[in-house]
C-alpha atoms as a PDB file:
ATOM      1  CA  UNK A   1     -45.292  38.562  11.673  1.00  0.00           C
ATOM      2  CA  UNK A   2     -42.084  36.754  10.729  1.00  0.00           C
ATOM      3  CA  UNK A   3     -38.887  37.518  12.247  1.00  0.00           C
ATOM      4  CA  UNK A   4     -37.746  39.291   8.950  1.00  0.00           C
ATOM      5  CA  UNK A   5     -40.503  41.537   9.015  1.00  0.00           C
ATOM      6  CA  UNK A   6     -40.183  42.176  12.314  1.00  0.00           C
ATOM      7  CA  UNK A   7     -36.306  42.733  11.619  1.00  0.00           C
ATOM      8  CA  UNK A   8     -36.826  45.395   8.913  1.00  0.00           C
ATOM      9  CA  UNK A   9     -39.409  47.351  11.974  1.00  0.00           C
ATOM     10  CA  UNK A  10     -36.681  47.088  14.552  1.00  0.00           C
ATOM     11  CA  UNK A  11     -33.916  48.407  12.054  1.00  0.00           C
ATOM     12  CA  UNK A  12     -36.220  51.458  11.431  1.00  0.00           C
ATOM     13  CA  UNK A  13     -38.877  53.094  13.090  1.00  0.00           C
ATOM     14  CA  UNK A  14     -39.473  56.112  10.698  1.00  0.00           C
ATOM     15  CA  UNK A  15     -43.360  55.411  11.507  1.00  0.00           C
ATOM     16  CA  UNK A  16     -43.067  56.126  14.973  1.00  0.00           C
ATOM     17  CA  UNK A  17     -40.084  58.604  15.630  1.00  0.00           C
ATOM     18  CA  UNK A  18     -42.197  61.378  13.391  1.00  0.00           C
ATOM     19  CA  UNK A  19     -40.414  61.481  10.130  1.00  0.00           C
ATOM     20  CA  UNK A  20     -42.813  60.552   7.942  1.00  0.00           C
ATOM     21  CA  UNK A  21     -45.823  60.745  10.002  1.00  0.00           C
ATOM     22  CA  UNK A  22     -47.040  63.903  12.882  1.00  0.00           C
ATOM     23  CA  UNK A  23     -49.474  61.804  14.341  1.00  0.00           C
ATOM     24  CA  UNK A  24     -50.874  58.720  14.399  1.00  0.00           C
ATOM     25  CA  UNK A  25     -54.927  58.112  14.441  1.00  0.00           C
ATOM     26  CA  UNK A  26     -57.425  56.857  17.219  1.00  0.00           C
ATOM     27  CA  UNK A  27     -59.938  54.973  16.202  1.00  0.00           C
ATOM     28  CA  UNK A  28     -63.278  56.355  17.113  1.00  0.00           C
ATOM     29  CA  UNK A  29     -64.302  53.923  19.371  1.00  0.00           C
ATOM     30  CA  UNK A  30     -60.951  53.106  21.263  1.00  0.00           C
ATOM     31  CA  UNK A  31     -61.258  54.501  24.269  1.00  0.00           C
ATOM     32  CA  UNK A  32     -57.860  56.754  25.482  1.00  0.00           C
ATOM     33  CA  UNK A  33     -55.421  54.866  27.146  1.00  0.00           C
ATOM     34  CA  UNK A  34     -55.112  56.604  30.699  1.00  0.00           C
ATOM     35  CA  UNK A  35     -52.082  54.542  31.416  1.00  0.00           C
ATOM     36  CA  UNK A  36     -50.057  55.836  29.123  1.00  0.00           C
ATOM     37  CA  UNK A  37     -48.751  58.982  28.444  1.00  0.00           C
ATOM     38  CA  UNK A  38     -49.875  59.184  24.933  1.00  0.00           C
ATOM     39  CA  UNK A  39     -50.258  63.334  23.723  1.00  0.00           C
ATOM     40  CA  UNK A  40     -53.862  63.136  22.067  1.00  0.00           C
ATOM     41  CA  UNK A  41     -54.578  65.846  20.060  1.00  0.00           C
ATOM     42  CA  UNK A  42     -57.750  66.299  18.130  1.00  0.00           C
ATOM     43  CA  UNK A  43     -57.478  66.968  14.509  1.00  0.00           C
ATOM     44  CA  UNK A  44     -60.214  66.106  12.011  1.00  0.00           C
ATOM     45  CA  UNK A  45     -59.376  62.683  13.739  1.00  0.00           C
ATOM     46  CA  UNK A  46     -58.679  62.186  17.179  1.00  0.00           C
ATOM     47  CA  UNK A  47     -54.954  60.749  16.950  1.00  0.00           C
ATOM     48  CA  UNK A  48     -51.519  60.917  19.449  1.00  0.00           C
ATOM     49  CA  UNK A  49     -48.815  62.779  18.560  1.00  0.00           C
ATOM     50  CA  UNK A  50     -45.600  61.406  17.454  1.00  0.00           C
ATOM     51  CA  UNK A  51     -42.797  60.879  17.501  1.00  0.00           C
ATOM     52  CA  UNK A  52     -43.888  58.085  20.314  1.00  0.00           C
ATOM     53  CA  UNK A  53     -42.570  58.553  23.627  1.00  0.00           C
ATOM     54  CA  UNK A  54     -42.480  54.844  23.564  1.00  0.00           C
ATOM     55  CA  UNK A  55     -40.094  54.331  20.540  1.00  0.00           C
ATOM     56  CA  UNK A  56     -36.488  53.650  22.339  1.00  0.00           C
ATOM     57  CA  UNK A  57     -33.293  52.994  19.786  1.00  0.00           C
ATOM     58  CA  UNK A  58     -36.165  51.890  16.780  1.00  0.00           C
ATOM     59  CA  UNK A  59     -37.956  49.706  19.491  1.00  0.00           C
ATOM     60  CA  UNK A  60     -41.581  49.956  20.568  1.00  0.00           C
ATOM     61  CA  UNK A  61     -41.049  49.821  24.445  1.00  0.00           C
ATOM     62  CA  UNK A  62     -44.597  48.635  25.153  1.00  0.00           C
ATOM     63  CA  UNK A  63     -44.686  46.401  22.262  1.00  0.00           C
ATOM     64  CA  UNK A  64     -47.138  43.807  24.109  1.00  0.00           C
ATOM     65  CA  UNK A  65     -49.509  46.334  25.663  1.00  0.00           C
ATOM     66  CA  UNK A  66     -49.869  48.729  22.428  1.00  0.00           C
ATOM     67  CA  UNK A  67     -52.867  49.740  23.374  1.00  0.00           C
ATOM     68  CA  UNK A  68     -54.579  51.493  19.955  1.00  0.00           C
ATOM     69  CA  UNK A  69     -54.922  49.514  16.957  1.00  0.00           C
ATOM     70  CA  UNK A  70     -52.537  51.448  14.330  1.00  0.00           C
ATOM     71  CA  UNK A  71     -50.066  50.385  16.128  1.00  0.00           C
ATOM     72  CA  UNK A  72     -50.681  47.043  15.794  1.00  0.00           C
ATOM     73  CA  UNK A  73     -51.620  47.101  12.294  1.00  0.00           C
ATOM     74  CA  UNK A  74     -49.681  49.574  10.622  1.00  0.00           C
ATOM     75  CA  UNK A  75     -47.583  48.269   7.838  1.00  0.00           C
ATOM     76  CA  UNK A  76     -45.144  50.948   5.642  1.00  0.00           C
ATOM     77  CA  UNK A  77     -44.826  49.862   1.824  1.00  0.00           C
ATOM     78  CA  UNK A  78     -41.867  48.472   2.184  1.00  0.00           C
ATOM     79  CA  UNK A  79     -43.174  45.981   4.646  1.00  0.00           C
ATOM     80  CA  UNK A  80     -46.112  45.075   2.758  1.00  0.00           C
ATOM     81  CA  UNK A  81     -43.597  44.498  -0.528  1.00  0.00           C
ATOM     82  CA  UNK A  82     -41.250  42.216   1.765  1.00  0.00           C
ATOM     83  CA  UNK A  83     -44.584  40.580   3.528  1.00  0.00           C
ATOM     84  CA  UNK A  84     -45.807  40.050  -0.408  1.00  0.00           C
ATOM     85  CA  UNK A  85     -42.327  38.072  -1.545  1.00  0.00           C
ATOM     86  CA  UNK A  86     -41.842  41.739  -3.725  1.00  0.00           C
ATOM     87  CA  UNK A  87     -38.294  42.439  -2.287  1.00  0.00           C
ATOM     88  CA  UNK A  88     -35.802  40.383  -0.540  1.00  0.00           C
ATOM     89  CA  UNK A  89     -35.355  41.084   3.069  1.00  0.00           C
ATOM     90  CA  UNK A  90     -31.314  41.893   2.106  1.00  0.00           C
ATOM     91  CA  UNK A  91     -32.992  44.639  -0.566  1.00  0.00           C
ATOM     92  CA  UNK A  92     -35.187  45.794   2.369  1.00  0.00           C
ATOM     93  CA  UNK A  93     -32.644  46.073   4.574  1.00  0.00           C
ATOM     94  CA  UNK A  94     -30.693  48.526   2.430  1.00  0.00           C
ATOM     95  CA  UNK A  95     -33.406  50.561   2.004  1.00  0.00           C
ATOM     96  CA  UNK A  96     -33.234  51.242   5.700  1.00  0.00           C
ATOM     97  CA  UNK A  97     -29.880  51.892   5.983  1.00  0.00           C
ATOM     98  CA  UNK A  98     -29.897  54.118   3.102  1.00  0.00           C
ATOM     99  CA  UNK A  99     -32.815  55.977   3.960  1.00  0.00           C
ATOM    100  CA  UNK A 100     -31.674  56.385   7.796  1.00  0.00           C
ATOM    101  CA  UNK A 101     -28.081  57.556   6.761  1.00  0.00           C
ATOM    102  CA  UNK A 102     -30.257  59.962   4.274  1.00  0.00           C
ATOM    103  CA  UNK A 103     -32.316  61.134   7.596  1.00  0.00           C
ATOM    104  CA  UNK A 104     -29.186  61.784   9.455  1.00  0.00           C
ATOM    105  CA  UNK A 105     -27.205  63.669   6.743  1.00  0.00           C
ATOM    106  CA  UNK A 106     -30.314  65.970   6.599  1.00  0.00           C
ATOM    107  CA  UNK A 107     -30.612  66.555  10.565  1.00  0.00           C
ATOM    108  CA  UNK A 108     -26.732  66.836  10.477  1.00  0.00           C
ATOM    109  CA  UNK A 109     -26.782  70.223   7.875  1.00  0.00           C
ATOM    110  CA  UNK A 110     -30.449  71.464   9.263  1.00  0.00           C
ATOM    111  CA  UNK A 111     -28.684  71.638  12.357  1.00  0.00           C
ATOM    112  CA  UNK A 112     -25.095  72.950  10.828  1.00  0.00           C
ATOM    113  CA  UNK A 113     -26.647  75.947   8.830  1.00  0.00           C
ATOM    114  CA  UNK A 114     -29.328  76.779  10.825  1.00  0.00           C
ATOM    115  CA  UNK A 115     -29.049  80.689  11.916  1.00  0.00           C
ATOM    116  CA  UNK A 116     -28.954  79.848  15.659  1.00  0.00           C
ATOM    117  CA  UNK A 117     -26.024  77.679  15.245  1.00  0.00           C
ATOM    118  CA  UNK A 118     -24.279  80.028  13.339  1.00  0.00           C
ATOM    119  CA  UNK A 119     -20.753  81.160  15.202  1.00  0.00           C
ATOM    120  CA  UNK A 120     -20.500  85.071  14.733  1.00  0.00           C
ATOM    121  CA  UNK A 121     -16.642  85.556  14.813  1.00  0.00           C
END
């Protein structure tokens, strides 16, 4: 991977920190990774939950041991499209920004008008 592609993953880690993806699948003959403290859950697919434990500010923290293959091969759209000469890596970049400020906004009011939050006086 170049270093803009691996720019664009370190600017935004939607794939790991369970926006757009609950889970993320196990192949059938990878065997569970004891060392970790992946939560497998069994679906129609074996897979580990996410948002990975081992995501830290965007960053995969166990980037050189990743020890099931989506990790490793996993490639959004947008990186594909970059990868491909498709979009500039300035374009791609402000996709991320715009789409993490878009996350943010939406956490910000889920959290502001939900009826827990809600002062009663």
């Amino acid at each position: 991977m170049t270093n803009d592609n691996q720019n664009i993953c370190i600017h935004c880690g939607l794939c790991c920190d369970g926006t757009l993806f609950n889970r993320a699948n196990i192949k059938d003959h990878e065997q569970n990774a004891s060392e970790f403290s992946f939560e497998i859950i069994k679906t129609e697919k074996r897979a580990f939950k996410l948002p990975c434990s081992y995501l830290n500010e965007k960053v995969c923290s166990i980037y050189q041991e990743r020890p099931y293959a989506i990790c490793e091969s996993f490639q959004c759209k947008l990186l594909k499209a970059l990868r491909a000469g498709n979009i500039s890596f300035d374009d791609a970049m402000k996709i991320i920004v715009d789409a993490t400020a878009l996350k943010t906004k939406i956490e910000q009011q889920l959290f502001e008008y939900h009826p827990d939050n809600k002062d009663d006086s």
